[in-house]
Protein backbone atom coordinates (compact mmCIF):
# COMPACT_ATOMS: atom_id res chain seq x y z
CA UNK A 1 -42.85 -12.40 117.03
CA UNK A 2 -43.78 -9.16 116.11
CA UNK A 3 -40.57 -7.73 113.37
CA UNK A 4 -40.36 -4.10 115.63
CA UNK A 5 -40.13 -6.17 118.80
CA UNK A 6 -37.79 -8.42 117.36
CA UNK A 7 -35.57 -5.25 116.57
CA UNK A 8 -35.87 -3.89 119.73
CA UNK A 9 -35.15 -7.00 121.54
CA UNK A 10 -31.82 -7.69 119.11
CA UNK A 11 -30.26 -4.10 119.63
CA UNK A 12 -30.78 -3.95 123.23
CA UNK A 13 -28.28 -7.62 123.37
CA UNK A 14 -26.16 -6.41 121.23
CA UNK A 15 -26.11 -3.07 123.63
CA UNK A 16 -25.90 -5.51 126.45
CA UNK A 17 -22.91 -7.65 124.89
CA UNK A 18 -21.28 -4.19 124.60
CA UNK A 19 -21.98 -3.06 128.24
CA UNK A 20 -19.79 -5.72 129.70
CA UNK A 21 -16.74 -4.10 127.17
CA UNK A 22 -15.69 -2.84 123.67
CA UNK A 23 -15.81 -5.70 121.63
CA UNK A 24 -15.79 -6.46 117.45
CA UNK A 25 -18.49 -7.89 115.27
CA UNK A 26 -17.63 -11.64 115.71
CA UNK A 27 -17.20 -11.56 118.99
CA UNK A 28 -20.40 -10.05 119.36
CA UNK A 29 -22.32 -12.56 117.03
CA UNK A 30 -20.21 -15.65 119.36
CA UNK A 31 -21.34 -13.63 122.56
CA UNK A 32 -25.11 -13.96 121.71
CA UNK A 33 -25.21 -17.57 120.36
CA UNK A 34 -26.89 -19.14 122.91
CA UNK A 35 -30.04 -16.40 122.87
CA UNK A 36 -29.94 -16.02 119.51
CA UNK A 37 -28.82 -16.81 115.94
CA UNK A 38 -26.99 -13.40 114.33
CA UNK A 39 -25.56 -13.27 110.98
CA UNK A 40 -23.04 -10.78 109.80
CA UNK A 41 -25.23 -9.79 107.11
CA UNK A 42 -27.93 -8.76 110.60
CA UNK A 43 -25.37 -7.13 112.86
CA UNK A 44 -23.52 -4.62 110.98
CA UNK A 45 -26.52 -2.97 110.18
CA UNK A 46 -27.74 -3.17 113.78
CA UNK A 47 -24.27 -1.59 114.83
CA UNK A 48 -24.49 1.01 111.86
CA UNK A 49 -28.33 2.12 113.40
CA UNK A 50 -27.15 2.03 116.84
CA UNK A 51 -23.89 4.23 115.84
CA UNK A 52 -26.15 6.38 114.38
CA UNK A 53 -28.78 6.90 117.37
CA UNK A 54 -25.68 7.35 119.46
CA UNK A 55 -26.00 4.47 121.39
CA UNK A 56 -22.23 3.40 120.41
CA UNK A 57 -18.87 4.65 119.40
CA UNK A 58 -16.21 3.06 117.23
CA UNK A 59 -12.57 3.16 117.29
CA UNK A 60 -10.03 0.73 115.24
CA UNK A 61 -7.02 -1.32 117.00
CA UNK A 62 -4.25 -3.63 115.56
CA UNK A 63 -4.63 -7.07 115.59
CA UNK A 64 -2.29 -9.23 113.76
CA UNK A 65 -1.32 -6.18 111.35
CA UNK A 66 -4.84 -5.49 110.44
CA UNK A 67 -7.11 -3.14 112.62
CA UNK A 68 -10.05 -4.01 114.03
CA UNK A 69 -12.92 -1.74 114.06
CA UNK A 70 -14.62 -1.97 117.86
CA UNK A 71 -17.88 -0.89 119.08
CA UNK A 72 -18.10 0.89 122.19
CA UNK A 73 -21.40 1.67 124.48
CA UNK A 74 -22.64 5.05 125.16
CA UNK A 75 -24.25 6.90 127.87
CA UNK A 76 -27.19 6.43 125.97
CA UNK A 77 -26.67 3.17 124.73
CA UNK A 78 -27.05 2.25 128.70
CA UNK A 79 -29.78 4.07 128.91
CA UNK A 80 -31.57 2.82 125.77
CA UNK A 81 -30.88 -0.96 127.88
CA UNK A 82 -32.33 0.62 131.06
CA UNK A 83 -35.57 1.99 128.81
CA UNK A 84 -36.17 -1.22 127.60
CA UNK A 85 -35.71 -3.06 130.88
CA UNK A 86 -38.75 -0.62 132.18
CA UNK A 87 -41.14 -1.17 129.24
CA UNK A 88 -40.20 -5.32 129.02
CA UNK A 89 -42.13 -5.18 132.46
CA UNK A 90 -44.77 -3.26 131.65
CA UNK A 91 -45.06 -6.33 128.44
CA UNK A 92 -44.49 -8.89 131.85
CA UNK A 93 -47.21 -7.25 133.83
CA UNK A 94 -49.76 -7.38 130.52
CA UNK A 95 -48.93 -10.82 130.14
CA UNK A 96 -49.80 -11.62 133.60
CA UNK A 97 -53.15 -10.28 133.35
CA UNK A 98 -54.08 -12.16 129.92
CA UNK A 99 -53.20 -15.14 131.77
CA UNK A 100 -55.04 -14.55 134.98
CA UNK A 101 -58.43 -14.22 132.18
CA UNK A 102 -57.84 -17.56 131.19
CA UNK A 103 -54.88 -16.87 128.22
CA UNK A 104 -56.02 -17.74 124.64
């Protein structure tokens, strides 16, 4: 798979993971398990990017005497999900039409 797709496809779960609530780093990686295998060493980078673009905020909590940093989605993190939503079927609709010529 193409590396930018790839990239685009892993931030807009991880957006996705965070759309349903605020949640931390491993619950994020255990949240996307079944689509997809994410290391630490991938996410926090993802989440750093995706702070940075605006797409999510960050605020610590306690837990068990230690905070927890959380990741929160944005306005535009939702719309960065709904962006990608549009183009995926415009990548649906191109597929379709290699297939009706007979695929590869």
């Amino acid at each position: 798979m193409n590396v930018q797709l790839k990239r685009g496809i892993t931030d807009v779960c991880v957006l996705a993971v965070l759309k349903e609530e605020a949640s931390y780093g491993y619950k994020i990686i255990s949240d996307l398990e079944n689509i997809m295998s994410l290391s630490e060493s991938t996410l926090y980078p993802i989440l750093k990017r995706l702070e940075a673009q605006k797409c999510l905020t960050t605020f610590s909590k306690d837990y068990n005497g230690r905070l927890r940093k959380y990741y929160e989605i944005t306005d535009i993190g939702k719309s960065k999900i709904i962006e990608f939503i549009e183009e995926w079927k415009e990548i649906e609709k191109v597929g379709r039409f290699i297939n009706s010529r007979g695929g590869i």
